[in-house]
C-alpha atoms as a PDB file:
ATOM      1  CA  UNK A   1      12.253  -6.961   5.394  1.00  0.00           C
ATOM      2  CA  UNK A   2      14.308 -10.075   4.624  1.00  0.00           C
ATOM      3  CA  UNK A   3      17.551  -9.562   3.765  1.00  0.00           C
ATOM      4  CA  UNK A   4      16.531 -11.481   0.058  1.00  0.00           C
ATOM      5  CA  UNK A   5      13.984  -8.762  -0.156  1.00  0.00           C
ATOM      6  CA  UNK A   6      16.336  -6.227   0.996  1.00  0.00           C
ATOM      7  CA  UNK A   7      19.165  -7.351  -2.053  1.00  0.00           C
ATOM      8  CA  UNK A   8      15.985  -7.391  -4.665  1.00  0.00           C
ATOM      9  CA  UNK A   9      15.118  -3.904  -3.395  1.00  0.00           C
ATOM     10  CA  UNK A  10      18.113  -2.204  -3.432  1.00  0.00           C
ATOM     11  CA  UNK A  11      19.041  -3.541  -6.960  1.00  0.00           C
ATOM     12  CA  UNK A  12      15.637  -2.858  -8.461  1.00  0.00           C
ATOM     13  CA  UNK A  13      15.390   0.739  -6.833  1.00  0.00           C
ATOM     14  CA  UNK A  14      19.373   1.320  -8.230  1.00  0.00           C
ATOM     15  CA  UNK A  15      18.762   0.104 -11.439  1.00  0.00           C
ATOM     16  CA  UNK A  16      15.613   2.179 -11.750  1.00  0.00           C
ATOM     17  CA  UNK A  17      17.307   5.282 -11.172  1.00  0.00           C
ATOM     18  CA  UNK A  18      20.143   4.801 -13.198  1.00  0.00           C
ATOM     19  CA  UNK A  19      17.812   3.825 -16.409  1.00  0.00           C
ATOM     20  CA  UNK A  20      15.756   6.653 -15.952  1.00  0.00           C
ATOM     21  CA  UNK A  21      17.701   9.101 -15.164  1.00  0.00           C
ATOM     22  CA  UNK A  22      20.769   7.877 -17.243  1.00  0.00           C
ATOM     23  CA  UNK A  23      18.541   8.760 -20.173  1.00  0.00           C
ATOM     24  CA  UNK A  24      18.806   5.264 -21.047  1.00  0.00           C
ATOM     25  CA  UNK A  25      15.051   4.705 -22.425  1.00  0.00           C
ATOM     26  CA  UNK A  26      15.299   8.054 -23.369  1.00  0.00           C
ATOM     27  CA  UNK A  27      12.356  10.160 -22.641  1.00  0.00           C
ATOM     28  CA  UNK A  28       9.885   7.119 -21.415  1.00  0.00           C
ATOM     29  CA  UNK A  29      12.394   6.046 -18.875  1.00  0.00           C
ATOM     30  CA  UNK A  30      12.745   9.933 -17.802  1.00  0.00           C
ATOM     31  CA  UNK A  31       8.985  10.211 -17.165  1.00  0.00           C
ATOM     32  CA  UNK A  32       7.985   7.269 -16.377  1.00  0.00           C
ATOM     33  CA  UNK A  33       9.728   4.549 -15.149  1.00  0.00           C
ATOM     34  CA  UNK A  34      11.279   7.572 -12.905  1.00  0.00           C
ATOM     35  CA  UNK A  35       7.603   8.325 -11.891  1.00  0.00           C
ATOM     36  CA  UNK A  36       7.535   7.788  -7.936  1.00  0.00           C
ATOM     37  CA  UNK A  37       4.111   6.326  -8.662  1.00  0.00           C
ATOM     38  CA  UNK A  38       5.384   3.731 -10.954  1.00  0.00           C
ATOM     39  CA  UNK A  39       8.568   3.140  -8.119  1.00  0.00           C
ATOM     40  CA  UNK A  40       5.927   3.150  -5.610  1.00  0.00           C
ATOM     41  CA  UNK A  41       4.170   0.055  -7.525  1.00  0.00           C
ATOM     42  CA  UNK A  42       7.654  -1.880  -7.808  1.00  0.00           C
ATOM     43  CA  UNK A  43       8.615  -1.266  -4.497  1.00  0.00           C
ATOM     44  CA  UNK A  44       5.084  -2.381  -2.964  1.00  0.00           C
ATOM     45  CA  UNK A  45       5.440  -5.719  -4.878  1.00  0.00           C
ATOM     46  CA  UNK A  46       8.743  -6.732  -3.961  1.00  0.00           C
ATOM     47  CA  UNK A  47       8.141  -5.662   0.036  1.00  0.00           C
ATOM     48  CA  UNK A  48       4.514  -7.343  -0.378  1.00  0.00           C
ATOM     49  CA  UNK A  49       2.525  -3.958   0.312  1.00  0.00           C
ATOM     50  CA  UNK A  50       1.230  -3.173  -2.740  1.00  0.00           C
ATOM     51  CA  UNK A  51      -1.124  -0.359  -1.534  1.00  0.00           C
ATOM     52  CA  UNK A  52       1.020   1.346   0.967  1.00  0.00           C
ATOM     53  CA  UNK A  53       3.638   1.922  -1.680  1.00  0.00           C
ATOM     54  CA  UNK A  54       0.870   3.733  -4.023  1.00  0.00           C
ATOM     55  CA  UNK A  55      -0.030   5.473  -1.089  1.00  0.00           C
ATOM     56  CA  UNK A  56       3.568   6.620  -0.658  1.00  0.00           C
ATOM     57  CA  UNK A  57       4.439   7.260  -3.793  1.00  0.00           C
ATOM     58  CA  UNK A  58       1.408   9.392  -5.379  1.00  0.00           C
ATOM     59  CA  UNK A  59       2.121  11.573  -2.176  1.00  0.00           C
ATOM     60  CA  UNK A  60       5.933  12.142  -3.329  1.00  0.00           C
ATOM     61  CA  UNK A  61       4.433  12.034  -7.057  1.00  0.00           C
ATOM     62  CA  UNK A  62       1.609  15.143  -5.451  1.00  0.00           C
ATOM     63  CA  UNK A  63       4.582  16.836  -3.733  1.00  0.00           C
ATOM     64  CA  UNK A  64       6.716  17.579  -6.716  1.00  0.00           C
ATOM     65  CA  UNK A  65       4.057  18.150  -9.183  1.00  0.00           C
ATOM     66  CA  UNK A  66       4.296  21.094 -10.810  1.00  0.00           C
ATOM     67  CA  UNK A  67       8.297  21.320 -10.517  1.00  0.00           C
ATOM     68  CA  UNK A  68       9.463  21.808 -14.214  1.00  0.00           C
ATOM     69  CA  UNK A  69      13.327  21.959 -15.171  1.00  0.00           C
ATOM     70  CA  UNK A  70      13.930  25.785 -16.925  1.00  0.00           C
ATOM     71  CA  UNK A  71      16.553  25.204 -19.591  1.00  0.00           C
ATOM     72  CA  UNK A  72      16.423  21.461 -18.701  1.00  0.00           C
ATOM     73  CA  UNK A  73      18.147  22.312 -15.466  1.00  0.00           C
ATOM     74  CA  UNK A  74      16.123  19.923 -12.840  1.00  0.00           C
ATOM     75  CA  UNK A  75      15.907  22.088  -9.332  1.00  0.00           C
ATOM     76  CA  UNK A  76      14.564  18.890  -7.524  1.00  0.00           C
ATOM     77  CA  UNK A  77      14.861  14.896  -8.413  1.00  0.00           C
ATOM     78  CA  UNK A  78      11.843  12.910  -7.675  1.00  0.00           C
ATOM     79  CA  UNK A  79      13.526   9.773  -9.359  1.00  0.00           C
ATOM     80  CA  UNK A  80      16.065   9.786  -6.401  1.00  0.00           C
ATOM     81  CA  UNK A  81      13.582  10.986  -3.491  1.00  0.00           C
ATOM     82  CA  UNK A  82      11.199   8.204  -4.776  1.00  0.00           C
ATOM     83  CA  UNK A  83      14.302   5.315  -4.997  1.00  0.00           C
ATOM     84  CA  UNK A  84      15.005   5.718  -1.617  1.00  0.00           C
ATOM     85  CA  UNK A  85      12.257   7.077   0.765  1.00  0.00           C
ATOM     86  CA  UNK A  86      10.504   4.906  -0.383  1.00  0.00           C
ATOM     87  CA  UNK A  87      12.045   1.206   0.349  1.00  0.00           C
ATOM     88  CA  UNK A  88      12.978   2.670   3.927  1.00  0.00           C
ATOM     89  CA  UNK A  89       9.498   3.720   4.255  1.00  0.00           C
ATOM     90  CA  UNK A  90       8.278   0.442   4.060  1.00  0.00           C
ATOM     91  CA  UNK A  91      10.446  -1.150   6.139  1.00  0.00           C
ATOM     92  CA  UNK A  92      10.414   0.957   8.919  1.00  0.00           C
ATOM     93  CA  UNK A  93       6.582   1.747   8.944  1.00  0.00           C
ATOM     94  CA  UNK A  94       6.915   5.368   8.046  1.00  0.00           C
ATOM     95  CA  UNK A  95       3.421   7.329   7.369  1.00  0.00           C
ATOM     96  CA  UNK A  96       3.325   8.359   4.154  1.00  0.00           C
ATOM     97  CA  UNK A  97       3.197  11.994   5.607  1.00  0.00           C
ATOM     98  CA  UNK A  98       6.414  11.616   7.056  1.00  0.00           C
ATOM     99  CA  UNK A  99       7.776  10.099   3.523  1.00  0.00           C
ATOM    100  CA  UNK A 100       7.218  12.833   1.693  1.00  0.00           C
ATOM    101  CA  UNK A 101       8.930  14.992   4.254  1.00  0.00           C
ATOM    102  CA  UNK A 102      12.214  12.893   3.851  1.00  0.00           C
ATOM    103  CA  UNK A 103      11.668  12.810   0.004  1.00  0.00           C
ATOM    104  CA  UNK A 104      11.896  16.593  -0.294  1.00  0.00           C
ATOM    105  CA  UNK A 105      15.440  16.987   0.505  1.00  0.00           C
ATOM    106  CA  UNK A 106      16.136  14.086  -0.820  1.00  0.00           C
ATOM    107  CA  UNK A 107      14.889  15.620  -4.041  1.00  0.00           C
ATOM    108  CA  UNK A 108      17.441  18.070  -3.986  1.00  0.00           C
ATOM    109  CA  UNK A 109      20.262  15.993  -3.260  1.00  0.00           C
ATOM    110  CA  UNK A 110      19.269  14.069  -6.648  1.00  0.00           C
ATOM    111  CA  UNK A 111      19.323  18.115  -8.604  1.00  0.00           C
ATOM    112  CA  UNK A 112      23.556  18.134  -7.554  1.00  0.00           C
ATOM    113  CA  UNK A 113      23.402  13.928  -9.062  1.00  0.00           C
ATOM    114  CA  UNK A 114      21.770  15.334 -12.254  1.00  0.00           C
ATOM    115  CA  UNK A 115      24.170  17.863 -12.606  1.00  0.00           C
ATOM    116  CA  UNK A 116      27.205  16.338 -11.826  1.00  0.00           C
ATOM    117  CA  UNK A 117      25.988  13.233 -13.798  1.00  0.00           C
ATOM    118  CA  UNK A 118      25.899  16.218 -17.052  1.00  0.00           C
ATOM    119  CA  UNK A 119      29.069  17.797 -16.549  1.00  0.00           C
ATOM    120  CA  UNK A 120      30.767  14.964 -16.809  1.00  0.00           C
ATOM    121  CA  UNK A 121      29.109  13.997 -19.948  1.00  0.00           C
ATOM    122  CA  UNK A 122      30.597  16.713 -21.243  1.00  0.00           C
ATOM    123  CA  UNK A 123      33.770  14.831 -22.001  1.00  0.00           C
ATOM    124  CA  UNK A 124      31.935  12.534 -24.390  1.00  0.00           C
ATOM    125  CA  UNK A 125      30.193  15.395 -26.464  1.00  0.00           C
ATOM    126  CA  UNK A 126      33.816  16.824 -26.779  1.00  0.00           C
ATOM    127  CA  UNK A 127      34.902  13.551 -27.688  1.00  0.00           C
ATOM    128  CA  UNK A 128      32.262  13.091 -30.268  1.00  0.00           C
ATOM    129  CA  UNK A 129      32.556  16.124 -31.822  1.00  0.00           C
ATOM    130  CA  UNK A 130      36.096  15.176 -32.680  1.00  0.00           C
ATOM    131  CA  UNK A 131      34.487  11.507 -33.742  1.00  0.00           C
ATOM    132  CA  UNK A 132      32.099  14.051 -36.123  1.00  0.00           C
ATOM    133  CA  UNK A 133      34.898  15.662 -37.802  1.00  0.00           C
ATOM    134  CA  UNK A 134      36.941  12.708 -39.046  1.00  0.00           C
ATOM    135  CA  UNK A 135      33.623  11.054 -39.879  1.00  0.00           C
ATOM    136  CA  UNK A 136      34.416   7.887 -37.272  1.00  0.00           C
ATOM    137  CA  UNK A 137      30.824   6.970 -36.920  1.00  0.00           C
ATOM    138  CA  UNK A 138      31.527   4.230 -34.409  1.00  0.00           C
ATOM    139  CA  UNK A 139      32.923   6.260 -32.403  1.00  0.00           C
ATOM    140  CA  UNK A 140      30.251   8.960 -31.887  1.00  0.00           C
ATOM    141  CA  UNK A 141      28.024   5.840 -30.925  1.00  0.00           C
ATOM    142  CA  UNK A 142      30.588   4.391 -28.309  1.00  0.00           C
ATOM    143  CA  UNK A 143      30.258   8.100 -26.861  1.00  0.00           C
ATOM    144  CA  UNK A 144      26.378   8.829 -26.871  1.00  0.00           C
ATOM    145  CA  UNK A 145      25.365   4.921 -26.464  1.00  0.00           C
ATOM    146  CA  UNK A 146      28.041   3.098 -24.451  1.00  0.00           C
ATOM    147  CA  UNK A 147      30.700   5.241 -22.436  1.00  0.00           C
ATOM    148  CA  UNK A 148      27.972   7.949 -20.785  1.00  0.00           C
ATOM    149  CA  UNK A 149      25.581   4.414 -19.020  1.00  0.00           C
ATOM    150  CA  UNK A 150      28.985   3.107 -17.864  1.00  0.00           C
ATOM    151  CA  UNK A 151      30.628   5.777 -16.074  1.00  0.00           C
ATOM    152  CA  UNK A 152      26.776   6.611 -14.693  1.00  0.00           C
ATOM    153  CA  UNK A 153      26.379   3.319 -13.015  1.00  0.00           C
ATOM    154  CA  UNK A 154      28.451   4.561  -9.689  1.00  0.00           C
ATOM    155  CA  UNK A 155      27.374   7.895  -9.697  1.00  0.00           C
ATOM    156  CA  UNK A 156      23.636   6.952 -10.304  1.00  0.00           C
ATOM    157  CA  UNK A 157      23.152   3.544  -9.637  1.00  0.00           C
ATOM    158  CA  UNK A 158      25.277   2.766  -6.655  1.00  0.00           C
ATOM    159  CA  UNK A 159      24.271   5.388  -4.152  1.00  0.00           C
ATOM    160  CA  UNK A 160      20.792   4.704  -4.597  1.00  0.00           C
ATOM    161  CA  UNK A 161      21.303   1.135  -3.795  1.00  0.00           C
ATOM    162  CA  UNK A 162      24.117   1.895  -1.072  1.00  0.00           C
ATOM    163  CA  UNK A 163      21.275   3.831   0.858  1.00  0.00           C
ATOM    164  CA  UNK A 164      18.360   1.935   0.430  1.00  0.00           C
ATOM    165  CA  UNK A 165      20.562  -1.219   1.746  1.00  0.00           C
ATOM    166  CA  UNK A 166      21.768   0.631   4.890  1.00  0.00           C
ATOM    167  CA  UNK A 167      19.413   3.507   5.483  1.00  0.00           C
ATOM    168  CA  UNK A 168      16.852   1.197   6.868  1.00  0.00           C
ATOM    169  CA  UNK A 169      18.920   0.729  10.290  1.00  0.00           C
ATOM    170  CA  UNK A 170      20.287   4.713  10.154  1.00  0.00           C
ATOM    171  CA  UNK A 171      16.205   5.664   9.574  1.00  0.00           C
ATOM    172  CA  UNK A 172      15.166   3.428  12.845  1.00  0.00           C
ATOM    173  CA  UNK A 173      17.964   5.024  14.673  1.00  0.00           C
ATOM    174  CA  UNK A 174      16.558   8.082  14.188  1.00  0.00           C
ATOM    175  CA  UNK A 175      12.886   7.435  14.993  1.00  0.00           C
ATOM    176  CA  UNK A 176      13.986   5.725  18.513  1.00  0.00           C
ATOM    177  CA  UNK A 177      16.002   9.304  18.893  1.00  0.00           C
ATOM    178  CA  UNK A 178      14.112  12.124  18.016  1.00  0.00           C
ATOM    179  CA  UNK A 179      11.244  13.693  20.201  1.00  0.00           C
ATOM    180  CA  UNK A 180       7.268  11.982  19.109  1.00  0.00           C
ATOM    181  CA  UNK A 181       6.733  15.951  18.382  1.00  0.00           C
ATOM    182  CA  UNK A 182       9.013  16.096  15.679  1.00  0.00           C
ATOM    183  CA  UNK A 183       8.036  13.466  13.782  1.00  0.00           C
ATOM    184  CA  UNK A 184       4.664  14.859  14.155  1.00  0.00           C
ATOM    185  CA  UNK A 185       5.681  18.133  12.722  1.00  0.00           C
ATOM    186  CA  UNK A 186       7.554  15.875   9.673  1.00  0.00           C
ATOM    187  CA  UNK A 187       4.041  14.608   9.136  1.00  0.00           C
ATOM    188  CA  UNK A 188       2.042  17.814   9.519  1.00  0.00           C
ATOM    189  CA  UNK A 189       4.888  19.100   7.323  1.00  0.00           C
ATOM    190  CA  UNK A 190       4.515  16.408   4.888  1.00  0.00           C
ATOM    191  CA  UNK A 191       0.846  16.986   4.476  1.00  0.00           C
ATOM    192  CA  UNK A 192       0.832  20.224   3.328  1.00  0.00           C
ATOM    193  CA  UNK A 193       3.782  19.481   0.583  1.00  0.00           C
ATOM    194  CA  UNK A 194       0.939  17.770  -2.154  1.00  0.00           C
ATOM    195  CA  UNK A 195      -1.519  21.254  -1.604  1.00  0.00           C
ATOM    196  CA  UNK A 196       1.830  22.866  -2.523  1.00  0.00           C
ATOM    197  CA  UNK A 197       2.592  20.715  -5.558  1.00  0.00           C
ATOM    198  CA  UNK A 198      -1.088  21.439  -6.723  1.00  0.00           C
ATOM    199  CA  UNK A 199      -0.692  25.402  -5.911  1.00  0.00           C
ATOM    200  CA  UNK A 200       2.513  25.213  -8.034  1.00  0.00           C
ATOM    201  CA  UNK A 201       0.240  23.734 -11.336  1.00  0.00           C
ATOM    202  CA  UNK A 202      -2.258  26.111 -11.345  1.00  0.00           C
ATOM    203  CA  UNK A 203       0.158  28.735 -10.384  1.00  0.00           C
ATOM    204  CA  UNK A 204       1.783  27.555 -13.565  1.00  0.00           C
ATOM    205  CA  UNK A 205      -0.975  27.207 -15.717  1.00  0.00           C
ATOM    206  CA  UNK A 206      -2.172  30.990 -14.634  1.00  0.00           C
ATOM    207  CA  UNK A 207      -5.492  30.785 -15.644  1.00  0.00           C
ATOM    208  CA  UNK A 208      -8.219  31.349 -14.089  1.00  0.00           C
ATOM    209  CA  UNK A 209     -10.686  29.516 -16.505  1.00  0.00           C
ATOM    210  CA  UNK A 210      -8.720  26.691 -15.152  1.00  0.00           C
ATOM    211  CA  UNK A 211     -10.035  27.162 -11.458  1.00  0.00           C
ATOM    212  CA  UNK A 212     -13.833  25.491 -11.751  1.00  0.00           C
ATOM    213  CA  UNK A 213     -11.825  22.290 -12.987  1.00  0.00           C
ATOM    214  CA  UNK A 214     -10.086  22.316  -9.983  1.00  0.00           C
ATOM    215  CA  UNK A 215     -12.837  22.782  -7.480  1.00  0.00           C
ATOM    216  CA  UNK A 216     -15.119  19.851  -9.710  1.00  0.00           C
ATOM    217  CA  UNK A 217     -12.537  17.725  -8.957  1.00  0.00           C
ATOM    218  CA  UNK A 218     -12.664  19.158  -4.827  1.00  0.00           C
ATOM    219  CA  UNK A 219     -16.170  18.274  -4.669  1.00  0.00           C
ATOM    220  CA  UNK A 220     -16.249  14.938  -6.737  1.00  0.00           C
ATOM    221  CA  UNK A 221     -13.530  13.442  -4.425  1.00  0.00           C
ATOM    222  CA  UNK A 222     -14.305  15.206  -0.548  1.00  0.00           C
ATOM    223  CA  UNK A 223     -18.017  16.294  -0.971  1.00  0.00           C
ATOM    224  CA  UNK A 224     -19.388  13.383  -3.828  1.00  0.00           C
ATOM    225  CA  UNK A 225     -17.266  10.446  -1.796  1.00  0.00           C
ATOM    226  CA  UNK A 226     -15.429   9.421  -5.514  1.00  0.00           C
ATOM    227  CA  UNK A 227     -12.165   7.897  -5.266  1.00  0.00           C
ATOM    228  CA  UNK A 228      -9.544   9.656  -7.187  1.00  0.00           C
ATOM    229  CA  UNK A 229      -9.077   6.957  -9.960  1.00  0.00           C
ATOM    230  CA  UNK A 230     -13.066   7.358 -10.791  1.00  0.00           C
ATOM    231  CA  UNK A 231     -12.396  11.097 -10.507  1.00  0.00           C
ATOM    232  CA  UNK A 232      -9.534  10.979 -12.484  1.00  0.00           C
ATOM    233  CA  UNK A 233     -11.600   9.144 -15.677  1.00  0.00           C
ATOM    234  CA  UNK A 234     -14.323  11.147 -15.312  1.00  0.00           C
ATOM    235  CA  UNK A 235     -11.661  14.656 -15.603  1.00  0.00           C
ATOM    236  CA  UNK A 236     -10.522  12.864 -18.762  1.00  0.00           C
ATOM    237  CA  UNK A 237     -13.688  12.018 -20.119  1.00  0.00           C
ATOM    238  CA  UNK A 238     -14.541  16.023 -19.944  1.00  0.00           C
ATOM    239  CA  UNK A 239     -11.169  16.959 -21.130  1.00  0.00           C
ATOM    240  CA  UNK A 240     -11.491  14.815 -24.368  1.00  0.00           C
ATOM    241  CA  UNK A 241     -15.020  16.411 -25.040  1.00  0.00           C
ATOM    242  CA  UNK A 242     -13.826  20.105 -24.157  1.00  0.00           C
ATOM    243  CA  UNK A 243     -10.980  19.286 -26.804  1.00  0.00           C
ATOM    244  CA  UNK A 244     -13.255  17.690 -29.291  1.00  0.00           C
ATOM    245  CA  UNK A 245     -15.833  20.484 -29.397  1.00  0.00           C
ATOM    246  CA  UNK A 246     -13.056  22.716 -29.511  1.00  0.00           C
ATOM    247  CA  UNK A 247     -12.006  21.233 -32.714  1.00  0.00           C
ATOM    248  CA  UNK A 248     -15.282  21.262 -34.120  1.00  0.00           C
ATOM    249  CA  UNK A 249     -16.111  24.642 -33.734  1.00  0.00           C
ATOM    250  CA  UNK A 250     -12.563  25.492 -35.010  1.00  0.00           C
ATOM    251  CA  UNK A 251     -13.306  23.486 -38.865  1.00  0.00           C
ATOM    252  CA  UNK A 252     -17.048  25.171 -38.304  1.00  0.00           C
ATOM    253  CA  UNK A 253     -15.870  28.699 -38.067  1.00  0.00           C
ATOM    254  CA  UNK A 254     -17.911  29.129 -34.966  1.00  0.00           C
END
């Protein structure tokens, strides 16, 4: 990677995170533009490999499906796993097996980020309630809209680009290091995390009507020979009708 390409990187992949997870598109820049399919796509363009950086990222986007944040309290941050495997990935030829291995702790490290990133927040709501009770309108905005972006650009937006600038030499240095059998046990380890992602859905879901969708999808993809996008419009297709016949029968009294 160029060190142009390496600048672009870092910035984009920094100011991703701190958008999203800032809150500052609100909801559509929580779940999407902090997607690690959606990073995957930027970060393919700007290192010139589109593919391998869908590849990459549906596998971290597989590997924390199913995670959902109990009293919006986020265990695991695939916004900050995504940010930075990802980049290093590229550059350093990782398999995406081995990516998603990296991403998981990563994931965790972003949880502390969130919740740091919230208790210092704090301050403003305090702040604005006392904005609330003499009525200072202006100020309540300056403390939901201006102050809480600011003081989240170094704790959001600068260690993501810190690491995706300088991890690329500390991730090398660890590959020439490390035993061939461990990275081969980060990869087998890495494949098993999307089957675990998928386990934790259905767990969630919890029932079992659900199942035969699940093994359709099994046998269009491994035993049929569809890719997953085909797959994936076909499921929808099915899921529009299921809902639509649903809704007839429901105005029908059937």
């Amino acid at each position: 990677m160029s060190g142009t390409q390496l600048i672009m990187m870092a910035l984009c992949m920094g100011l991703m995170y701190w958008i999203a997870r800032g809150m500052i598109g609100g909801y559509f820049s929580f779940f999407f533009i902090a997607s690690p399919i959606a990073i995957g796509v930027i970060a393919g363009l700007i290192y010139g490999d589109l593919e391998r950086g869908l590849i990459i990222g549906g596998g971290i986007a597989a590997a924390f499906a199913g995670i959902i944040a109990p009293g919006g309290n986020l265990p695991t941050d695939s916004a900050l796993a995504a940010t930075t495997v990802i980049p290093i990935a590229l550059a350093t030829g990782l398999t995406a097996e081995q990516a998603i291995a990296f991403a998981v702790p990563m994931g965790l490290l972003g949880s502390f980020a969130t919740n740091l990133r919230k208790m210092i927040n704090v301050v403003f709501v305090h702040r604005a309630d006392e904005y609330a009770a003499k009525g200072n309108l202006a100020g309540i905005k300056r403390c939901a809209i201006i102050y809480p972006p600011i003081i989240e650009l170094p704790l959001l937006f600068l260690p993501v680009f810190l690491i995706v600038m300088f991890g690329q030499d500390a991730m090398l240095a660890f590959m020439n290091t490390v035993p061939s059998w461990v990275m081969h046990g980060l990869e087998v380890a890495g494949s098993v995390m999307p089957a675990i992602g998928f386990a934790l859905i259905m767990n969630m879901i919890g029932k079992p009507r659900m199942i035969p969708y699940a093994i359709l999808g099994f046998v269009f993809v491994k035993a049929v020979g569809l890719n997953v996008l085909t797959t994936g419009l076909i499921a929808g297709c099915i899921a529009v009708l299921v809902v639509l016949d649903k809704r007839t029968r429901t105005k029908e009294g059937v």
